[in-house]
C-alpha atoms as a PDB file:
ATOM      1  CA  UNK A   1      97.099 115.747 104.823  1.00  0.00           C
ATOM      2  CA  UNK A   2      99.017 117.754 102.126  1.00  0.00           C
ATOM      3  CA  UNK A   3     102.117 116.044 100.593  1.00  0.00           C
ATOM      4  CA  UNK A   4     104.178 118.669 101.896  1.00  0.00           C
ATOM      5  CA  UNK A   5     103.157 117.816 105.822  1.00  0.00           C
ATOM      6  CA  UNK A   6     103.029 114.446 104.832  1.00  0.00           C
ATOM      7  CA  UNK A   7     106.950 114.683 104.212  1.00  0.00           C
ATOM      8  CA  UNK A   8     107.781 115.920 107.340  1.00  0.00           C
ATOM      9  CA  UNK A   9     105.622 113.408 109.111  1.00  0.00           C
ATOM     10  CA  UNK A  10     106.904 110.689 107.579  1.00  0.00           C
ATOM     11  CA  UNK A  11     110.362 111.940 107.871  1.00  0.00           C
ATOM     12  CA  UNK A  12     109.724 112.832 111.873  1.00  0.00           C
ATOM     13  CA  UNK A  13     107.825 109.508 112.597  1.00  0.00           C
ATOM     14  CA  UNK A  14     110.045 107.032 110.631  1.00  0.00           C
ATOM     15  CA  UNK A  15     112.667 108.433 112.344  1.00  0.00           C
ATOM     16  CA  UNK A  16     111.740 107.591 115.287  1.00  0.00           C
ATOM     17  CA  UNK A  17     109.115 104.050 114.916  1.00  0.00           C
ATOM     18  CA  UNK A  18     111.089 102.633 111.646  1.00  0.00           C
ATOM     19  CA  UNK A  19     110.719 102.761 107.834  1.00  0.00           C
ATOM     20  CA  UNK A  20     108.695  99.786 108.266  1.00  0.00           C
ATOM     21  CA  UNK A  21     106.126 101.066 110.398  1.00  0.00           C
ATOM     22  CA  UNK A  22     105.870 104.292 108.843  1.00  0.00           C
ATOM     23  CA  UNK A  23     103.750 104.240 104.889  1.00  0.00           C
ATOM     24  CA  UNK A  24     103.165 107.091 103.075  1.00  0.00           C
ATOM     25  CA  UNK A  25     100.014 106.100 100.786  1.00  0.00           C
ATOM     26  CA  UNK A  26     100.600 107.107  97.028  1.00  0.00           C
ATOM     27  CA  UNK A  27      98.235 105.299  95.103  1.00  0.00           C
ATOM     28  CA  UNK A  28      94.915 103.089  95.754  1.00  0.00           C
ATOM     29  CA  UNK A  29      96.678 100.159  95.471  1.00  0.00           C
ATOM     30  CA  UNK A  30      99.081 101.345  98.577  1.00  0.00           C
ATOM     31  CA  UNK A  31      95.933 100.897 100.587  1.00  0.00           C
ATOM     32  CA  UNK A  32      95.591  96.857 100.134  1.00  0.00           C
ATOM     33  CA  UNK A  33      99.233  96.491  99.831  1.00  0.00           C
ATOM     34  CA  UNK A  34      99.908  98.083 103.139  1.00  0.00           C
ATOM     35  CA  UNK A  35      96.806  98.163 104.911  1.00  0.00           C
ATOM     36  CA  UNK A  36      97.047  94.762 107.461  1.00  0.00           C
ATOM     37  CA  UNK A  37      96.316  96.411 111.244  1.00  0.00           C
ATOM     38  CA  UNK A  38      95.921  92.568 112.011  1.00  0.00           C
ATOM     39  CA  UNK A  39      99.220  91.630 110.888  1.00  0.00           C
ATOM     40  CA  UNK A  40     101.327  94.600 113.342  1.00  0.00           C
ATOM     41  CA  UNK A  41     100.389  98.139 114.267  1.00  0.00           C
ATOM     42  CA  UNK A  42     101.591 100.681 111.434  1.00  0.00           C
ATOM     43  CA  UNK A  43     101.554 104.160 110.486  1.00  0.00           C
ATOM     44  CA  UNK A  44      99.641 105.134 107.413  1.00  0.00           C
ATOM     45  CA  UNK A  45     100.303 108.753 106.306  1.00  0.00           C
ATOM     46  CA  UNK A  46      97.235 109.424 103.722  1.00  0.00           C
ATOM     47  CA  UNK A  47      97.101 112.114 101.272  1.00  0.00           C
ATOM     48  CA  UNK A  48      93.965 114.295 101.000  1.00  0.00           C
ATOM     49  CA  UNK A  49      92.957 113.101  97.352  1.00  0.00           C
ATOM     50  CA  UNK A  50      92.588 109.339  99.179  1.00  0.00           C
ATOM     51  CA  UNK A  51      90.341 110.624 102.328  1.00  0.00           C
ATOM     52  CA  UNK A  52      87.154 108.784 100.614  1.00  0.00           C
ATOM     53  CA  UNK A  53      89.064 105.333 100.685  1.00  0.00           C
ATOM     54  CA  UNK A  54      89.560 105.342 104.070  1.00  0.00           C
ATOM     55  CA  UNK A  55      86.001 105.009 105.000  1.00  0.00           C
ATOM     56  CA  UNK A  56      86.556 101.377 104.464  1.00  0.00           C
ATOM     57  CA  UNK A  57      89.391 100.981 107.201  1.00  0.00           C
ATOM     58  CA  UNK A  58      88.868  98.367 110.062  1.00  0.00           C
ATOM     59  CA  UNK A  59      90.859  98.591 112.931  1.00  0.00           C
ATOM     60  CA  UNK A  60      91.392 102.312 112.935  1.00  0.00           C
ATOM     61  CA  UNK A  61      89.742 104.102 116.080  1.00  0.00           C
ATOM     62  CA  UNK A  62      91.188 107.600 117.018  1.00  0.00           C
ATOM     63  CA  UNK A  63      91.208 110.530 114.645  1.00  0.00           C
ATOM     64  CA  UNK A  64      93.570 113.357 115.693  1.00  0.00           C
ATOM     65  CA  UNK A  65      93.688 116.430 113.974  1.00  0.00           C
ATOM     66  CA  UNK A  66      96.334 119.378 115.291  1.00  0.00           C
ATOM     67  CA  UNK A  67      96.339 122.675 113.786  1.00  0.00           C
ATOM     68  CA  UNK A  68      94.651 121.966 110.762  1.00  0.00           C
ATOM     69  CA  UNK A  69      90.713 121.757 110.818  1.00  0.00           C
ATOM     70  CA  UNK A  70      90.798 125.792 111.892  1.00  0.00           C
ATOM     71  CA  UNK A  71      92.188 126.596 108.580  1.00  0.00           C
ATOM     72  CA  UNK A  72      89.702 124.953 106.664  1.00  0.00           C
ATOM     73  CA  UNK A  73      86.795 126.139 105.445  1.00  0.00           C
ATOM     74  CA  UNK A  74      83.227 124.638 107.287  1.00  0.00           C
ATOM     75  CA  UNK A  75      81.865 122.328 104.189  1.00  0.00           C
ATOM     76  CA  UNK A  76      85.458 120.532 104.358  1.00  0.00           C
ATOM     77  CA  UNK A  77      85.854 120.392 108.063  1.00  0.00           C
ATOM     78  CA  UNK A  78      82.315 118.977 107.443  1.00  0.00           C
ATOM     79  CA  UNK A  79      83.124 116.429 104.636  1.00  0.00           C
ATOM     80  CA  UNK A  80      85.864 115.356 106.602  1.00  0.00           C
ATOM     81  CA  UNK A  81      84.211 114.441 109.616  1.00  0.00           C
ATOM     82  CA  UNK A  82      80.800 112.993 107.533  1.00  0.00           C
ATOM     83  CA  UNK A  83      83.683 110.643 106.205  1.00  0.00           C
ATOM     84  CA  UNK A  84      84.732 109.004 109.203  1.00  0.00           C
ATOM     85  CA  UNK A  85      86.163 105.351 109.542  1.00  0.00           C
ATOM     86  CA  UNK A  86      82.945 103.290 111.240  1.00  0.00           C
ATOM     87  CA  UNK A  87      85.190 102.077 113.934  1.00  0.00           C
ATOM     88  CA  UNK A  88      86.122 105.587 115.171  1.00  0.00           C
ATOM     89  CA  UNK A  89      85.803 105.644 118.926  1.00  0.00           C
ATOM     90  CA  UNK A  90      87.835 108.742 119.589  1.00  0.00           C
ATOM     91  CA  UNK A  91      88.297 112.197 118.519  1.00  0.00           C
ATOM     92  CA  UNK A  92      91.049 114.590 119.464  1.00  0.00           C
ATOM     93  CA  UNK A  93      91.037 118.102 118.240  1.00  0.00           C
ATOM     94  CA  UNK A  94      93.805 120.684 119.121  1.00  0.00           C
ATOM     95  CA  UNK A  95      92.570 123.636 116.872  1.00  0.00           C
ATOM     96  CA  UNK A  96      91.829 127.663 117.313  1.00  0.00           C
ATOM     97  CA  UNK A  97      89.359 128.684 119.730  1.00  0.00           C
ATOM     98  CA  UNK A  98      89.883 132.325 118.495  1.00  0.00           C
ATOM     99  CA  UNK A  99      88.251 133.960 116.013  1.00  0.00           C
ATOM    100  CA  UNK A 100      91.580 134.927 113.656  1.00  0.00           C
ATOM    101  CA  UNK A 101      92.199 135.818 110.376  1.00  0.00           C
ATOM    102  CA  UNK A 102      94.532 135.317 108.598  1.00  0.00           C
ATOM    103  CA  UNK A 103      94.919 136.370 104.831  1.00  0.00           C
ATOM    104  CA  UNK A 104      91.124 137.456 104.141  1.00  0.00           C
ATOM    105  CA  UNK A 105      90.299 133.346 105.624  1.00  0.00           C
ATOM    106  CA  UNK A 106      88.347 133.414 109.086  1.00  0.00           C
ATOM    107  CA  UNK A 107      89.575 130.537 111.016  1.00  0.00           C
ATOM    108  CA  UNK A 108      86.049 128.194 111.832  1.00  0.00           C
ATOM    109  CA  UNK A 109      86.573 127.911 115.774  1.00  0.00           C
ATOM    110  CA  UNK A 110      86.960 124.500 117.320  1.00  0.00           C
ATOM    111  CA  UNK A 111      83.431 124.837 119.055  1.00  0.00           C
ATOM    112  CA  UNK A 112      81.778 125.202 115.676  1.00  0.00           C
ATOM    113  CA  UNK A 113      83.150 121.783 114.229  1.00  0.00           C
ATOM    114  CA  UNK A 114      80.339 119.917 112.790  1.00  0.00           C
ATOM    115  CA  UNK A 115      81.326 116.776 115.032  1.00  0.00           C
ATOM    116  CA  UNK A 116      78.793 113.648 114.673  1.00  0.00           C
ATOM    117  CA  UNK A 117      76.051 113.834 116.893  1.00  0.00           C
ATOM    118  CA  UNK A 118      77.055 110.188 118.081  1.00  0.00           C
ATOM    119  CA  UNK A 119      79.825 111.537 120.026  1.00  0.00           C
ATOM    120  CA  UNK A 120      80.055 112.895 123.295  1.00  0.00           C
ATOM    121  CA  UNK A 121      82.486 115.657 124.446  1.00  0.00           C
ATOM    122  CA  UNK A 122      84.603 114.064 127.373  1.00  0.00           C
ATOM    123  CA  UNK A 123      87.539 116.559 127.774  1.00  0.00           C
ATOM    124  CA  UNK A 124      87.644 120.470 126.853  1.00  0.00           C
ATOM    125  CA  UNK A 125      91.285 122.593 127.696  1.00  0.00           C
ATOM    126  CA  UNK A 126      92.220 125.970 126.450  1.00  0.00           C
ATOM    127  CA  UNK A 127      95.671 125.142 128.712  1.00  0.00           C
ATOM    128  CA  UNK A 128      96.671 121.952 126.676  1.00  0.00           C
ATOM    129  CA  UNK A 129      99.500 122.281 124.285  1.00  0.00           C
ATOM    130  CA  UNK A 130     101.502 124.705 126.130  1.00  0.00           C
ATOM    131  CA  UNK A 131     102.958 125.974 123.408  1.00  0.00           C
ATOM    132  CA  UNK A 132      99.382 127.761 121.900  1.00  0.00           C
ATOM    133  CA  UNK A 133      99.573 131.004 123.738  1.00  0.00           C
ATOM    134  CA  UNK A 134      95.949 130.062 125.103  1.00  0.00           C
ATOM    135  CA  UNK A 135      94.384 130.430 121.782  1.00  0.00           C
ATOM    136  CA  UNK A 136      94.038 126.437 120.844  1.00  0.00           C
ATOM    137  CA  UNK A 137      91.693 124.427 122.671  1.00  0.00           C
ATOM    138  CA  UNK A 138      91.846 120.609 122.908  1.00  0.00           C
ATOM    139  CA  UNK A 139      89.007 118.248 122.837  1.00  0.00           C
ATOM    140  CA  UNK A 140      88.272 114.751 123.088  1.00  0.00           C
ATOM    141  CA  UNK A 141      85.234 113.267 121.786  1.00  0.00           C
ATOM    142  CA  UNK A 142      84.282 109.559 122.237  1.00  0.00           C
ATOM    143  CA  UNK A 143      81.350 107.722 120.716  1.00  0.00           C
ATOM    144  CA  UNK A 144      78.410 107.102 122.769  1.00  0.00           C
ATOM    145  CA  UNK A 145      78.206 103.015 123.072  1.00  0.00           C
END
């Protein structure tokens, strides 16, 4: 994500599961030094400009994405999703399902995300968060076996 999310993440989630489980990424090297899912379960906040290195993670099988892939443009929705750790298993999307704009940029709806073809959509809500005023729309997506 951007640094400035990635602050209050890590402030938010450190808070509550521990400096020690909680690693904000700020250099190539951060990914070997911290990177150990083996070891204990952590939490690896990753900025944007490292995206390509996680393609290499083991160990790492949901990707979640909240409020974010709606106000990106289609090619990096798509570049994101192209770039996905092999042992993904799970995708959960809570993004706009409204056509909105919002300073000259059209939000790309959650129905047109370029998701893998290997996945299957299991779970579809415009209800879930309540907090969306019906215009987000959750998904799940798990990868066919």
């Amino acid at each position: 994500d951007i640094p400035s999310s990635l602050s209050t993440a890590f402030y938010y989630l450190s808070s509550k599961f521990g400096l020690d489980k909680v690693k904000i990424l700020k250099s190539p090297e951060d990914f070997e030094k911290y990177y150990d899912l083996n070891e204990e379960k952590k939490i690896l906040l990753i900025p944007t400009c490292y995206y390509e290195l996680v393609k290499n993670f083991k160990n790492i099988n949901v990707l979640c994405n909240f409020s974010s892939f709606s106000e990106m443009n289609y090619d990096t929705i798509k570049f994101y999703l192209e770039n996905l750790p092999n042992g993904i298993e799970l995708i959960v999307s809570s993004n706009n399902n409204d056509r909105t704009v919002h300073q000259g940029h059209t939000d790309v709806i959650s129905d047109e995300f370029p998701i893998p073809k290997s996945f299957d959509l299991i779970f579809s809500s415009i209800r879930l968060p309540f907090y969306t005023n019906w215009r987000y729309k959750t998904c799940v997506w798990s990868k066919r076996l």
